[in-house]
N, C-alpha and C. Protein backbone atom coordinates (compact mmCIF):
# COMPACT_ATOMS: atom_id res chain seq x y z
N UNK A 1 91.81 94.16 102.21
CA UNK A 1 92.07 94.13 100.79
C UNK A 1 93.52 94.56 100.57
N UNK A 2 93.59 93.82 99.81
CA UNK A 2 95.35 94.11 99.57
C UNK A 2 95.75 94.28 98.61
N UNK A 3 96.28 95.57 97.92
CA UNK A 3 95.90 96.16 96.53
C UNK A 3 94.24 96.77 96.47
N UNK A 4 94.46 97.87 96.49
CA UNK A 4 93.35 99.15 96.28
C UNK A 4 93.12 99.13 94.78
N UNK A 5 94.43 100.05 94.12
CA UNK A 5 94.15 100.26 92.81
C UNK A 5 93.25 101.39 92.40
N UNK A 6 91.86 101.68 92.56
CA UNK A 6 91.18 102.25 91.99
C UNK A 6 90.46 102.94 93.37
N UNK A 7 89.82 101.51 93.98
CA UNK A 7 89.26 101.71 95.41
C UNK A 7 87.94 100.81 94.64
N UNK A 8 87.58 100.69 93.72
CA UNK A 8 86.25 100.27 93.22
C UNK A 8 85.85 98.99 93.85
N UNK A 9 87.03 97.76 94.09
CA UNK A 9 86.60 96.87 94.90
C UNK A 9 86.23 97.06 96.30
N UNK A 10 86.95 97.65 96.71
CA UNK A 10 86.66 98.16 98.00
C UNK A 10 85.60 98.86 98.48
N UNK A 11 85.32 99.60 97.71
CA UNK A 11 83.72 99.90 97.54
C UNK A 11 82.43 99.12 97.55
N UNK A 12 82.90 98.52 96.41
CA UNK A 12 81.86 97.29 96.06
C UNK A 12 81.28 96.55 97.53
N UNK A 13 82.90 95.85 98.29
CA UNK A 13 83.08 94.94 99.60
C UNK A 13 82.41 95.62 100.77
N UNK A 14 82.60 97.40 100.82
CA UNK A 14 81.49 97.83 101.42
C UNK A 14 80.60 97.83 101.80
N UNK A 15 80.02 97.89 100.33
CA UNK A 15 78.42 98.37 100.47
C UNK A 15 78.01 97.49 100.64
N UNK A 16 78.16 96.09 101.18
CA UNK A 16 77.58 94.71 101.31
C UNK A 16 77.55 94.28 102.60
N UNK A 17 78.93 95.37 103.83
CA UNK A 17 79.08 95.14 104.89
C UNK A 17 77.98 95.95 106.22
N UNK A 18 77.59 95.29 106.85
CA UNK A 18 76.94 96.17 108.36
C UNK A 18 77.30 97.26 107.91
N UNK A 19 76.30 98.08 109.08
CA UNK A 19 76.88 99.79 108.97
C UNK A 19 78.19 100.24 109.80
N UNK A 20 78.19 99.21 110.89
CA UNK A 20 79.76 99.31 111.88
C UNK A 20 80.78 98.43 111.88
N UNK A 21 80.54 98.05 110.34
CA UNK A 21 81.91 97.11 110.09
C UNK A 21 82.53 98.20 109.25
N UNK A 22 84.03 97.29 108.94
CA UNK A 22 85.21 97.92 108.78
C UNK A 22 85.79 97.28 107.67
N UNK A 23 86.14 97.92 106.65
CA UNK A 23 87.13 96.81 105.57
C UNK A 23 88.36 98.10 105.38
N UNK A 24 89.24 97.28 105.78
CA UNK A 24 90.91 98.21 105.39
C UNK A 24 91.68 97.57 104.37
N UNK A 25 91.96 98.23 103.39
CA UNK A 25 92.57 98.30 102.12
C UNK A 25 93.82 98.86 102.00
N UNK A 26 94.92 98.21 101.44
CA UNK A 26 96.33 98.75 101.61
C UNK A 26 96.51 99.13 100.10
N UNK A 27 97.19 100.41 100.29
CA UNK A 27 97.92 100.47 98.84
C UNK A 27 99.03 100.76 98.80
N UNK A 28 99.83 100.31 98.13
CA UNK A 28 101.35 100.94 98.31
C UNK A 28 102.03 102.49 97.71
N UNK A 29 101.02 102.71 96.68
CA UNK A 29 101.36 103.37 95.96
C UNK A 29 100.99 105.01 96.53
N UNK A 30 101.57 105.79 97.07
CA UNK A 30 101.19 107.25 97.88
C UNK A 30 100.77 107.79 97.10
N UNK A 31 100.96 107.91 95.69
CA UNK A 31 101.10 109.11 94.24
C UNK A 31 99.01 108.94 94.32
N UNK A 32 98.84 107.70 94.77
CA UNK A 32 97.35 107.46 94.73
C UNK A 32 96.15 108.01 95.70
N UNK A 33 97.09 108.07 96.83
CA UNK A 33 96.00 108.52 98.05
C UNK A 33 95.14 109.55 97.76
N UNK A 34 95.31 110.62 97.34
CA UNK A 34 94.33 111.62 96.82
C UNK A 34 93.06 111.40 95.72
N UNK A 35 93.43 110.86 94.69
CA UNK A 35 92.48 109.89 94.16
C UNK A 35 91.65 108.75 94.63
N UNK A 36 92.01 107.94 95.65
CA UNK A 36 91.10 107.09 96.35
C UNK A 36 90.43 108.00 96.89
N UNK A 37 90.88 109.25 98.06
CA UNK A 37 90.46 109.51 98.88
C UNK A 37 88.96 110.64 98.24
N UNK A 38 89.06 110.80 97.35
CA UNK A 38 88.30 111.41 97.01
C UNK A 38 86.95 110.41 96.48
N UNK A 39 87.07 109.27 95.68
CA UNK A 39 86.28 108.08 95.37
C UNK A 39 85.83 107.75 97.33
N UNK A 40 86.70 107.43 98.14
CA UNK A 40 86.15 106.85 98.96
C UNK A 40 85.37 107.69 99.96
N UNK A 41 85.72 109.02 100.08
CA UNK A 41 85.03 110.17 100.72
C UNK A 41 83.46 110.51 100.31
N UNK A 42 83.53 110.07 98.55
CA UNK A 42 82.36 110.54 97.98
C UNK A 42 80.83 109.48 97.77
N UNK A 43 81.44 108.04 98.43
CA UNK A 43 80.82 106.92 98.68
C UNK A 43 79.77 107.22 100.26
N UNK A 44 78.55 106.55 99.84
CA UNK A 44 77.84 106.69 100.62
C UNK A 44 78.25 105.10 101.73
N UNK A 45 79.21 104.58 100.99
CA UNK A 45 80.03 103.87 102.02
C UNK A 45 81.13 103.72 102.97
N UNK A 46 81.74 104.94 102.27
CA UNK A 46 83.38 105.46 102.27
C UNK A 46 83.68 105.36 103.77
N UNK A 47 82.38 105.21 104.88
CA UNK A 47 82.72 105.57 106.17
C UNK A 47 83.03 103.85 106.74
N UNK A 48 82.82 102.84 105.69
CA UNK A 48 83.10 101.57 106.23
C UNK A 48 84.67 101.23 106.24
N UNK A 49 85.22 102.50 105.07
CA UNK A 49 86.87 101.78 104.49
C UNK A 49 87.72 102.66 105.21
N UNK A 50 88.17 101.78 105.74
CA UNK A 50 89.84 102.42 106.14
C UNK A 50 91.24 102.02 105.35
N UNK A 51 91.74 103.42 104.57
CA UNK A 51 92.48 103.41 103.54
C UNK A 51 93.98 103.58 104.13
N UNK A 52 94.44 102.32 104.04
CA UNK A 52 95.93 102.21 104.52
C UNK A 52 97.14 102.85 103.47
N UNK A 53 97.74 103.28 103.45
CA UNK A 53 99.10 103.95 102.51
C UNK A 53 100.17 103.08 102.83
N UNK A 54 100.53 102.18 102.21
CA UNK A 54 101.88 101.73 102.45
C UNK A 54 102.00 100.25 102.08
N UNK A 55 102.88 99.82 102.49
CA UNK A 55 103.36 98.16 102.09
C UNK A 55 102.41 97.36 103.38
N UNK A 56 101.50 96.84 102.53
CA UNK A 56 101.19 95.68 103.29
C UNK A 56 101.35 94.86 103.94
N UNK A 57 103.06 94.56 103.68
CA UNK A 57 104.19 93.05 104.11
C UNK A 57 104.35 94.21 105.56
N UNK A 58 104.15 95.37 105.47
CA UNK A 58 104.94 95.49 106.72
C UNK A 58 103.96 96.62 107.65
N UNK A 59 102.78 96.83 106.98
CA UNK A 59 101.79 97.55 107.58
C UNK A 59 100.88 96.49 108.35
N UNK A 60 100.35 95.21 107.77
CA UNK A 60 99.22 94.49 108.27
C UNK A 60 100.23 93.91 109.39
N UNK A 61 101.20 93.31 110.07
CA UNK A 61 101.68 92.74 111.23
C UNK A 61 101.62 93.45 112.44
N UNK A 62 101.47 94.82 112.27
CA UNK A 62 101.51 95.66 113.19
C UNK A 62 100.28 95.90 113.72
N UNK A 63 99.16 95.63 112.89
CA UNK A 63 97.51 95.27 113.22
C UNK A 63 97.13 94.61 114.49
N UNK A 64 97.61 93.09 114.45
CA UNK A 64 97.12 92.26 115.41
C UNK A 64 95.34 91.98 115.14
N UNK A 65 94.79 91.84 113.85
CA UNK A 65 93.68 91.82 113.59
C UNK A 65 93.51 90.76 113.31
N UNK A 66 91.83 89.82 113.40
CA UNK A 66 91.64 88.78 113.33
C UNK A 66 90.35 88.79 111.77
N UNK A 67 90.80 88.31 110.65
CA UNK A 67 90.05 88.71 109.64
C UNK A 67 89.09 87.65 109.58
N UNK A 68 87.70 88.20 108.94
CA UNK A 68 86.68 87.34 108.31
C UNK A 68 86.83 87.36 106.45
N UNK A 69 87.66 88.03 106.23
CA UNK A 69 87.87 87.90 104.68
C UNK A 69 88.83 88.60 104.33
N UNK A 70 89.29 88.04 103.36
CA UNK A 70 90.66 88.66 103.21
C UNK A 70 90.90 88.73 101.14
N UNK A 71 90.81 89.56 100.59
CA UNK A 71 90.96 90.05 99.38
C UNK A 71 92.49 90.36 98.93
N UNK A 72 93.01 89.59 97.81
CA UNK A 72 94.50 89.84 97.35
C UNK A 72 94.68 90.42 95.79
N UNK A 73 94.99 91.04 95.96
CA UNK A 73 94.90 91.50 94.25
C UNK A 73 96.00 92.57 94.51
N UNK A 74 96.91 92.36 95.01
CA UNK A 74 98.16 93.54 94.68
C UNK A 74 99.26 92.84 93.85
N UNK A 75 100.40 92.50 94.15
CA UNK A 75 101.84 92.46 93.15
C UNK A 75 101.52 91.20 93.17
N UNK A 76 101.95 90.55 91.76
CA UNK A 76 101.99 89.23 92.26
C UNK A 76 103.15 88.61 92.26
N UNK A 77 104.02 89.40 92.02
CA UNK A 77 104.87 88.92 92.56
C UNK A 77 105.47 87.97 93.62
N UNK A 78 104.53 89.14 95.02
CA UNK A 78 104.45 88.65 95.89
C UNK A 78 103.12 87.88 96.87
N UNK A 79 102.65 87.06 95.80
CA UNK A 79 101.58 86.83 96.32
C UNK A 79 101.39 85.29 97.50
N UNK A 80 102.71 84.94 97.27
CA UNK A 80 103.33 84.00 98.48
C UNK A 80 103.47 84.59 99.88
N UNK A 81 104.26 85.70 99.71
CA UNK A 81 104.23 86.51 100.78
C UNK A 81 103.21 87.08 101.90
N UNK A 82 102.04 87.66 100.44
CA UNK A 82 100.84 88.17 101.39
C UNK A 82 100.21 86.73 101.94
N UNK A 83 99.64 86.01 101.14
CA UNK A 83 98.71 84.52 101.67
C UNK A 83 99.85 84.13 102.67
N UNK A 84 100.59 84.13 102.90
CA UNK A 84 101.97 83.55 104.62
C UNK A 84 101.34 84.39 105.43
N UNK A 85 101.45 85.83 104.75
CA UNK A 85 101.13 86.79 105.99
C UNK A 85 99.95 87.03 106.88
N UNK A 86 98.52 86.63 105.62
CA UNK A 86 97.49 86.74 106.10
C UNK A 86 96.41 85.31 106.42
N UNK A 87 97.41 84.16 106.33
CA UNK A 87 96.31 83.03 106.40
C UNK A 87 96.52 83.16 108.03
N UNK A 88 97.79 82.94 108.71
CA UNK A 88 97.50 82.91 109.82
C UNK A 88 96.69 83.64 111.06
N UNK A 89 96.72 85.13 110.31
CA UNK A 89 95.53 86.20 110.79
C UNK A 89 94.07 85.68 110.34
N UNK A 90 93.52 84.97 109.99
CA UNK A 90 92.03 84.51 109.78
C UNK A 90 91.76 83.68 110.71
N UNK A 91 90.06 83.92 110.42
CA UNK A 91 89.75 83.57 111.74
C UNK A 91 89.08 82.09 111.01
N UNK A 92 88.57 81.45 111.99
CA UNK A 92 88.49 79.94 111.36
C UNK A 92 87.17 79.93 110.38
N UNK A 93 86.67 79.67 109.08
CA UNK A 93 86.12 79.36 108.27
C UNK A 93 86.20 80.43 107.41
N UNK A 94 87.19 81.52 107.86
CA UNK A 94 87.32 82.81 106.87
C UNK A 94 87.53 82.56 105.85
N UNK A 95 87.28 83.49 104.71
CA UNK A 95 87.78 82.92 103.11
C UNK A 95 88.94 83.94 103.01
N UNK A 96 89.52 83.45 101.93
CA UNK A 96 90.72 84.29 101.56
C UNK A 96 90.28 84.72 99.61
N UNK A 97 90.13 85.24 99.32
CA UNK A 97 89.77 85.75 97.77
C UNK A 97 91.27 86.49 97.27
N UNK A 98 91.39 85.54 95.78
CA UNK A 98 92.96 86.24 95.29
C UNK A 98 92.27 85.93 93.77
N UNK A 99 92.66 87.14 93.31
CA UNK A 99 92.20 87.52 91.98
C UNK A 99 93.67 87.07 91.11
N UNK A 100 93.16 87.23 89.28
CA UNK A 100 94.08 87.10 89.06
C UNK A 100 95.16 85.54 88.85
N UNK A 101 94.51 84.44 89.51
CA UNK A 101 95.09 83.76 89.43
C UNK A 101 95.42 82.65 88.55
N UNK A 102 94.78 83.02 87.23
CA UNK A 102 94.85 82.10 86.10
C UNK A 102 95.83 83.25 84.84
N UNK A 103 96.27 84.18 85.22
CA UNK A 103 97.15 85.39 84.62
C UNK A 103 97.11 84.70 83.26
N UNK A 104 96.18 85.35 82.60
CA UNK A 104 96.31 85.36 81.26
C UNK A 104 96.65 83.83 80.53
N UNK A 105 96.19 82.55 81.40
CA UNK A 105 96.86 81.52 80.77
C UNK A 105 97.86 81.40 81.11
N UNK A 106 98.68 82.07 81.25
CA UNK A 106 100.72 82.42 81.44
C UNK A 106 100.76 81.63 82.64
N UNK A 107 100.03 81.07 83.77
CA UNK A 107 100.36 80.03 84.48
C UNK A 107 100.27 78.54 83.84
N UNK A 108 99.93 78.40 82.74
CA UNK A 108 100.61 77.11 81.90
C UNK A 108 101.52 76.95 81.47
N UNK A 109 102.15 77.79 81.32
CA UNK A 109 103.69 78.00 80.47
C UNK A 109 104.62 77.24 81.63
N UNK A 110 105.14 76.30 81.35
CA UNK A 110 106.20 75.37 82.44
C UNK A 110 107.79 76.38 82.36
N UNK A 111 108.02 77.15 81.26
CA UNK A 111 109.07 77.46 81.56
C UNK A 111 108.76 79.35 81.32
N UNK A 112 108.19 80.14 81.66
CA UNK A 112 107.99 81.35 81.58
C UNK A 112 109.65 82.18 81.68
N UNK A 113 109.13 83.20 81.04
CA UNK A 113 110.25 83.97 80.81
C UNK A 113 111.63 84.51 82.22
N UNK A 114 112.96 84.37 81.96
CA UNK A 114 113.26 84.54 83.72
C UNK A 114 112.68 86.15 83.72
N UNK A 115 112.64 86.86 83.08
CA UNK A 115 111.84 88.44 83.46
C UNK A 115 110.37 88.43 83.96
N UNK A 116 109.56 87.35 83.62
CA UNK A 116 108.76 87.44 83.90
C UNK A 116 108.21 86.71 85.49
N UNK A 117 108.32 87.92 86.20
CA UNK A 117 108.07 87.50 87.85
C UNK A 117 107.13 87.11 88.22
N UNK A 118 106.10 88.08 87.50
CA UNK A 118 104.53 87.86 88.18
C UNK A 118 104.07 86.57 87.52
N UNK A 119 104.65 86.22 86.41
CA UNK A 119 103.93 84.91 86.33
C UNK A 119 104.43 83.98 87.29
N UNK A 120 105.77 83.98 87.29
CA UNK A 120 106.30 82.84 88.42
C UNK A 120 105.56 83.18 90.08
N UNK A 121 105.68 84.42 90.46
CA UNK A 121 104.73 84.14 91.36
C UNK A 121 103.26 83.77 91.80
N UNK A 122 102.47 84.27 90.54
CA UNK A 122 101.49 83.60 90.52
C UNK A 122 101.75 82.12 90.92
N UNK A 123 102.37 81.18 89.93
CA UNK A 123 102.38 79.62 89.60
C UNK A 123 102.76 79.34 91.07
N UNK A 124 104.40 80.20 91.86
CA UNK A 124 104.72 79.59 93.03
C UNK A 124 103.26 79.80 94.08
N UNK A 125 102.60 80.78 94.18
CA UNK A 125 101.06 80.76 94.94
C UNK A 125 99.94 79.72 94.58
N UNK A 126 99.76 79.41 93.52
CA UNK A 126 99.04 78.13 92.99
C UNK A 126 99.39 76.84 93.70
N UNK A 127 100.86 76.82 93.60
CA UNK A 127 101.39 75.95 93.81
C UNK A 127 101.41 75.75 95.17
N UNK A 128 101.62 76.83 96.17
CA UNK A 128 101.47 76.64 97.15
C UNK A 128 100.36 76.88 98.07
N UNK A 129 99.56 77.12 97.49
CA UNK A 129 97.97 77.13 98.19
C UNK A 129 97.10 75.43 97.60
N UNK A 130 97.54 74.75 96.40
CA UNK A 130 97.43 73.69 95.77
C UNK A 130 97.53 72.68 97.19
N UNK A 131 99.01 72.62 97.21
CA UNK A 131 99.11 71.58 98.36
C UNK A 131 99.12 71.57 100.14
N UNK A 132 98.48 73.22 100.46
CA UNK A 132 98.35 73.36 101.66
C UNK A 132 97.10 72.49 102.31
N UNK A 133 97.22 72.13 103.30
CA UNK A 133 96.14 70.93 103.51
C UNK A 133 95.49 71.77 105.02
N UNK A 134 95.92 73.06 105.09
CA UNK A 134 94.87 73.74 105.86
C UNK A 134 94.10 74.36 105.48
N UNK A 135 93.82 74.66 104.43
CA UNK A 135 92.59 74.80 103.71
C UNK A 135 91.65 74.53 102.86
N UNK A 136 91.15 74.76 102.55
CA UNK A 136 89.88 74.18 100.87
C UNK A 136 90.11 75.14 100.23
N UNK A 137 89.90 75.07 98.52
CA UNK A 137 90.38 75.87 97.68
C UNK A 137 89.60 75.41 96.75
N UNK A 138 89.37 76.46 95.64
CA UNK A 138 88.89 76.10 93.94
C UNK A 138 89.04 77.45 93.33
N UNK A 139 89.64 77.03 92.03
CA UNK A 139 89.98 78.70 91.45
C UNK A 139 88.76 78.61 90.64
N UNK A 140 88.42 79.69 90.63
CA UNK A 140 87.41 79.40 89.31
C UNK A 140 87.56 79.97 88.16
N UNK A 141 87.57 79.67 87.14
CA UNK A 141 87.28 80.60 85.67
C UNK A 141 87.12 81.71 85.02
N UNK A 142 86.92 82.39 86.20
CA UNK A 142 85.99 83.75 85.93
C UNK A 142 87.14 84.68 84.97
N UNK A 143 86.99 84.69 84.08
CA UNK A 143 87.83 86.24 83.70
C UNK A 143 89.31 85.66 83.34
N UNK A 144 89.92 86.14 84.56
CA UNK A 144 91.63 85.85 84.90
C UNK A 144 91.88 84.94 86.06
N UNK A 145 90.98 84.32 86.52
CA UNK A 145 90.67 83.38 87.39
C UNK A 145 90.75 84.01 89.01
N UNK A 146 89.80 83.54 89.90
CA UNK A 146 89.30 83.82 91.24
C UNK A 146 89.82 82.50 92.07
N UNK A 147 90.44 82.48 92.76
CA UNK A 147 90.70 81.46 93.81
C UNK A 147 89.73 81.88 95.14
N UNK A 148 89.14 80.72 95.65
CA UNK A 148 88.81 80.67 96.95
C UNK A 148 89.32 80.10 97.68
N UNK A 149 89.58 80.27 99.22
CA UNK A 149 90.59 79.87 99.73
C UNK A 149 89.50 79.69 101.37
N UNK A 150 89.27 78.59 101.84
CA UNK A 150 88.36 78.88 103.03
C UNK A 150 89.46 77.94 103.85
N UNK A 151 89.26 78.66 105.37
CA UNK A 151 90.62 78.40 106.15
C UNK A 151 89.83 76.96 107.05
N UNK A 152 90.22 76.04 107.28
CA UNK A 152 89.61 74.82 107.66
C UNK A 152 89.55 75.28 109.54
């Protein structure tokens, strides 16, 4: 998972996994670790998550891990960046889940504000998960929109 935030997804992704599986969650933000750690300590799942501190772009390469799912919901800035980083780490029929990806409508806007980053990165990730032809994809509706992303 990429983007913690709260830890609540991560939780959720848990409690759904084996008892000796593993889901690791990056957050960038340090000011947070004490607050997850206390949500994830106090989970009768907490022993599935391993809570990463740091930048993702430069924590997950150093892994060498082969994923069965892969969750995006951090900057969206950079959300080109993470899907580069992590399609090639999946393992074959893995899904990739990226939240977020219908941002408020604001990915219709053809000419969005130049301040406004996260929308452009959103649209450039649309755009480029749209015409990747190594995978299958459908965003769906939900909310702020859910992309699925299954690796062919």
């Amino acid at each position: 998972e990429l983007g913690t935030f709260s830890g609540y997804s991560a939780l959720c992704m848990a409690e759904g996994l084996e008892d000796d599986a593993q889901l690791h969650t990056f957050e960038i933000f340090d000011e947070m670790e004490d607050f997850l750690r206390q949500w994830i300590d106090g989970s009768p799942y907490g022993h599935r998550v391993v809570l990463h501190i740091g930048d993702a772009l430069q924590l997950l390469p150093q892994m060498q891990e082969e994923w069965d799912l892969a969750f995006i919901d951090a900057d969206k800035r950079q959300y080109v960046e993470y899907y580069q980083l992590v399609l090639p780490q999946m393992k074959k029929g893995g899904l990739i889940v990226v939240d977020n990806t219908l941002w408020y409508g604001h990915v219709l806007d053809n000419h969005p504000r130049e301040s406004d980053l996260q929308t452009r990165g959103v649209q450039q990730f649309n755009d480029l998960v749209a015409k990747d032809e190594r995978v299958e994809k459908v965003i769906l509706p939900i909310r702020d929109g859910l992309t699925l992303i299954r690796v062919k």
